[in-house]
C-alpha atoms as a PDB file:
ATOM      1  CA  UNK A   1     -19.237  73.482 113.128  1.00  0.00           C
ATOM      2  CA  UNK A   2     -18.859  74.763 116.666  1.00  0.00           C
ATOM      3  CA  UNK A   3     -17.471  72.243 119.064  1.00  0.00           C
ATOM      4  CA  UNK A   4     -19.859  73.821 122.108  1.00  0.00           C
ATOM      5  CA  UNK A   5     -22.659  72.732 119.506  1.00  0.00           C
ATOM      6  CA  UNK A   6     -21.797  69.047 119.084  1.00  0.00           C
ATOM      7  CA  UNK A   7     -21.168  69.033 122.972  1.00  0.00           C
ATOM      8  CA  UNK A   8     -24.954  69.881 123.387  1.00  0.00           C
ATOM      9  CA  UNK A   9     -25.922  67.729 120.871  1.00  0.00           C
ATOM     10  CA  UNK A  10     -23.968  64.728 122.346  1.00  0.00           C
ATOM     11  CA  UNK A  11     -26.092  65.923 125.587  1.00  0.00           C
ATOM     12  CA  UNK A  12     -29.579  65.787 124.098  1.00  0.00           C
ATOM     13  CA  UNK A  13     -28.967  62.638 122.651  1.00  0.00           C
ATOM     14  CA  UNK A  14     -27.922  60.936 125.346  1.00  0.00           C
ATOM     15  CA  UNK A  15     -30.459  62.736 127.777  1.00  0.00           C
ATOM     16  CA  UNK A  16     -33.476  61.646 124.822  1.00  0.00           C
ATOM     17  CA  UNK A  17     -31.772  57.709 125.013  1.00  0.00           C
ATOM     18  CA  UNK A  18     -32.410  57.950 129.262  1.00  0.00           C
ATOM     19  CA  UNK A  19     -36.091  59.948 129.145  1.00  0.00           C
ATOM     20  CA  UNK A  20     -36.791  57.214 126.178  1.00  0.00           C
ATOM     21  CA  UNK A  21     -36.247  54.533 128.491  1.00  0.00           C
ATOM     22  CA  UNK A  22     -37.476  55.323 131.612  1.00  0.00           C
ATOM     23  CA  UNK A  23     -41.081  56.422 130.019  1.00  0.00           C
ATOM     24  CA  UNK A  24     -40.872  53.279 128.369  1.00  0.00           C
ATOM     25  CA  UNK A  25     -40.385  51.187 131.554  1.00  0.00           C
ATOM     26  CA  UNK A  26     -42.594  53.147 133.945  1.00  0.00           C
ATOM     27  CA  UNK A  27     -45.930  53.247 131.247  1.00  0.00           C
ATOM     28  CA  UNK A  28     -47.516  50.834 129.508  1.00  0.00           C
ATOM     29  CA  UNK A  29     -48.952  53.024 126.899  1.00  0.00           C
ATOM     30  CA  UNK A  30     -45.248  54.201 126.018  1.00  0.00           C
ATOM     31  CA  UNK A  31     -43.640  50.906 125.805  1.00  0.00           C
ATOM     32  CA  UNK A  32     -42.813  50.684 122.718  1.00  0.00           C
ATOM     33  CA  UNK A  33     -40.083  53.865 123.813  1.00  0.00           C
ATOM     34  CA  UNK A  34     -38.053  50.944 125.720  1.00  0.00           C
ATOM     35  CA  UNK A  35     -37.804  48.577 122.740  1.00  0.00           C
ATOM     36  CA  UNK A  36     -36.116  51.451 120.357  1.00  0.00           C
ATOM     37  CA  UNK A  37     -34.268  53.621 123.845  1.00  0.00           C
ATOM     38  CA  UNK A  38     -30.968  53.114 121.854  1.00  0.00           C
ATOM     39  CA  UNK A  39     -31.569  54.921 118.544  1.00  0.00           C
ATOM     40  CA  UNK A  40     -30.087  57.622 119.442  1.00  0.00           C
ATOM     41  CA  UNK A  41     -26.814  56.747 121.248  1.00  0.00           C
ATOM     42  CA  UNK A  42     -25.238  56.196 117.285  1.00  0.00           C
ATOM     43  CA  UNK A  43     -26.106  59.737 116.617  1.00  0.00           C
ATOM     44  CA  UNK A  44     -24.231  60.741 120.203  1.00  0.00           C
ATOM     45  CA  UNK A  45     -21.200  58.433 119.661  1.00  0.00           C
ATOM     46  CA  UNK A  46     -21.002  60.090 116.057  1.00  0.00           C
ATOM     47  CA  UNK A  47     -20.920  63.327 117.455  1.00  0.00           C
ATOM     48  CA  UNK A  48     -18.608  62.755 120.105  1.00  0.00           C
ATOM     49  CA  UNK A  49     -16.139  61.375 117.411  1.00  0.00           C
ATOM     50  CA  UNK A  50     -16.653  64.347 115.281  1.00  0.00           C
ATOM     51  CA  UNK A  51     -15.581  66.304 118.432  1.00  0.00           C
ATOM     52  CA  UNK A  52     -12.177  64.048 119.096  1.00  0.00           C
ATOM     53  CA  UNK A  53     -11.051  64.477 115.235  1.00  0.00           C
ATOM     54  CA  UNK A  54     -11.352  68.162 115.592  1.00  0.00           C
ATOM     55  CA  UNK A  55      -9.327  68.108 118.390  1.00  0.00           C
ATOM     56  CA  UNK A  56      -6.947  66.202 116.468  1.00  0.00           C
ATOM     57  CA  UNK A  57      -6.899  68.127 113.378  1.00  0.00           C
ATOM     58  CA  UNK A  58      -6.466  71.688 115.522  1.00  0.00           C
ATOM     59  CA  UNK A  59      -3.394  70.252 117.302  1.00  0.00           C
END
């Protein structure tokens, strides 16, 4: 896969983990966001180690 493509995944994920928990702090209705913010930070730090061993392999 493209490495420009994990780079924007690694950005939605992380940007999704932040929106997650500040909709979950500011609204009572949505609070239930803040309990589960972190779900997907594993899918960002999966991608972002896909991204170093490419790296690796190409040099």
């Amino acid at each position: 896969m493209n490495k420009t493509l994990f780079i924007i995944i690694t950005i939605l994920t992380i940007l999704s983990s932040l929106t997650m928990y500040y909709l979950g702090k500011n609204s009572s209705h949505l609070s239930e966001l803040k309990d589960f913010f972190w779900i997907p930070f594993p899918i960002g730090v999966g991608v972002i180690t896909s991204i170093i061993s490419i790296n690796k392999i190409k040099n």
